[in-house]
Protein backbone atom coordinates (compact mmCIF):
# COMPACT_ATOMS: atom_id res chain seq x y z
CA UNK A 1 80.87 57.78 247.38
CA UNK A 2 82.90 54.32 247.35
CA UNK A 3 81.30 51.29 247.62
CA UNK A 4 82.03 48.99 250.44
CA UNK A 5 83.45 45.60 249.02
CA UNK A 6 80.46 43.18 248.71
CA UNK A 7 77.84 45.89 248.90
CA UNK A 8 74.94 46.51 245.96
CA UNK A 9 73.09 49.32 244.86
CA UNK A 10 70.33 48.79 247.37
CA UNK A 11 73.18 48.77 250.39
CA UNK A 12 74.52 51.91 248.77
CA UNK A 13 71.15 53.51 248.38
CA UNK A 14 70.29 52.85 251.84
CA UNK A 15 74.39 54.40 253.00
CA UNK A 16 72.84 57.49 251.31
CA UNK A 17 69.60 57.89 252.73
CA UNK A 18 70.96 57.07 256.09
CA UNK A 19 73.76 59.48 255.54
CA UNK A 20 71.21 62.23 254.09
CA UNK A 21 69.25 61.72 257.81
CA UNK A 22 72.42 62.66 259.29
CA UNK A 23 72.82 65.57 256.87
CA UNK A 24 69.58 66.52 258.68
CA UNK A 25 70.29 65.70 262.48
CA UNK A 26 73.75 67.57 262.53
CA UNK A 27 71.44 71.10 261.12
CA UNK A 28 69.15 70.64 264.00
CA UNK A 29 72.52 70.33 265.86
CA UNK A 30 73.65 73.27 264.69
CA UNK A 31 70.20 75.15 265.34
CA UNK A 32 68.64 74.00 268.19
CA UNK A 33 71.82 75.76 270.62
CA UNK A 34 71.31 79.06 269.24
CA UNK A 35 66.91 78.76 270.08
CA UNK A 36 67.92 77.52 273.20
CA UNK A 37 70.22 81.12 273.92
CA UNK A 38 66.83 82.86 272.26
CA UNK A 39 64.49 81.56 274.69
CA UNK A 40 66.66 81.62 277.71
CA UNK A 41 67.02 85.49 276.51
CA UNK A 42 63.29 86.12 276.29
CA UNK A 43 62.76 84.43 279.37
CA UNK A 44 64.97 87.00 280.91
CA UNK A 45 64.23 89.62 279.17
CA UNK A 46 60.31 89.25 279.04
CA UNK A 47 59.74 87.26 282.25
CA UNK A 48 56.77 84.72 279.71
CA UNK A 49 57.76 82.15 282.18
CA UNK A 50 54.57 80.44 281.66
CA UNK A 51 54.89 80.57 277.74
CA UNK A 52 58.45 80.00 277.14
CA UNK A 53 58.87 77.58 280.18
CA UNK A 54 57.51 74.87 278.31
CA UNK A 55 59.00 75.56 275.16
CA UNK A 56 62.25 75.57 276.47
CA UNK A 57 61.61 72.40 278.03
CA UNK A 58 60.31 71.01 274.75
CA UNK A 59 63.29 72.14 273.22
CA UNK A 60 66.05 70.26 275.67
CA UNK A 61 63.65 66.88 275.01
CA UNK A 62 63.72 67.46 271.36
CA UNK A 63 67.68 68.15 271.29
CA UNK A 64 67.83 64.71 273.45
CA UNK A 65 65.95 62.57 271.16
CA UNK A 66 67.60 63.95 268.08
CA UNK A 67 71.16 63.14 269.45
CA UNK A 68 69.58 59.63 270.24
CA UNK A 69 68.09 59.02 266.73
CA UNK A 70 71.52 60.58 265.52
CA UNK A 71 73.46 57.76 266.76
CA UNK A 72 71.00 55.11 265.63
CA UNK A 73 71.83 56.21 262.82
CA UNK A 74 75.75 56.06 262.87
CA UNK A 75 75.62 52.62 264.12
CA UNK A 76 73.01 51.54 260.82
CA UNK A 77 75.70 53.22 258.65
CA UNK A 78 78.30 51.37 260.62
CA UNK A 79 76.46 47.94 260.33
CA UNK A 80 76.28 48.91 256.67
CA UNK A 81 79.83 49.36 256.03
CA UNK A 82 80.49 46.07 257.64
């Protein structure tokens, strides 16, 4: 990966942690859609309202706070490339 102009090995380590994290956050991305269609499915198919109720709610507040920590992270990469 290029280095920005004025950054140093520590900057650049940091770019590729960061962009590792984000490696990370867009496979829960890719995931977390296709558990969602699984649960709704079950809930359907299996009426576990009780039991998969709350999972599916966990699910929406976990895909929520991963697209928020997702663009935390863009904007350190961004501040980093600056």
């Amino acid at each position: 990966m290029p280095r920005s102009k004025g950054q140093d090995g520590s900057s650049l380590k940091l770019r590729e942690d960061l962009e590792a994290a984000l490696g990370a956050l867009a496979d829960h991305g890719e995931c977390a859609p296709r558990v969602e269609i699984r649960i709704r499915q079950a809930l359907r198919r299996t009426g576990f309202h009780s039991l998969l109720d709350p999972a599916l709610e966990d699910l929406v507040r976990m895909v929520r706070d991963v697209a928020d920590a997702q663009s935390q992270v863009v904007a350190a990469v961004q501040r980093l490339m600056e």
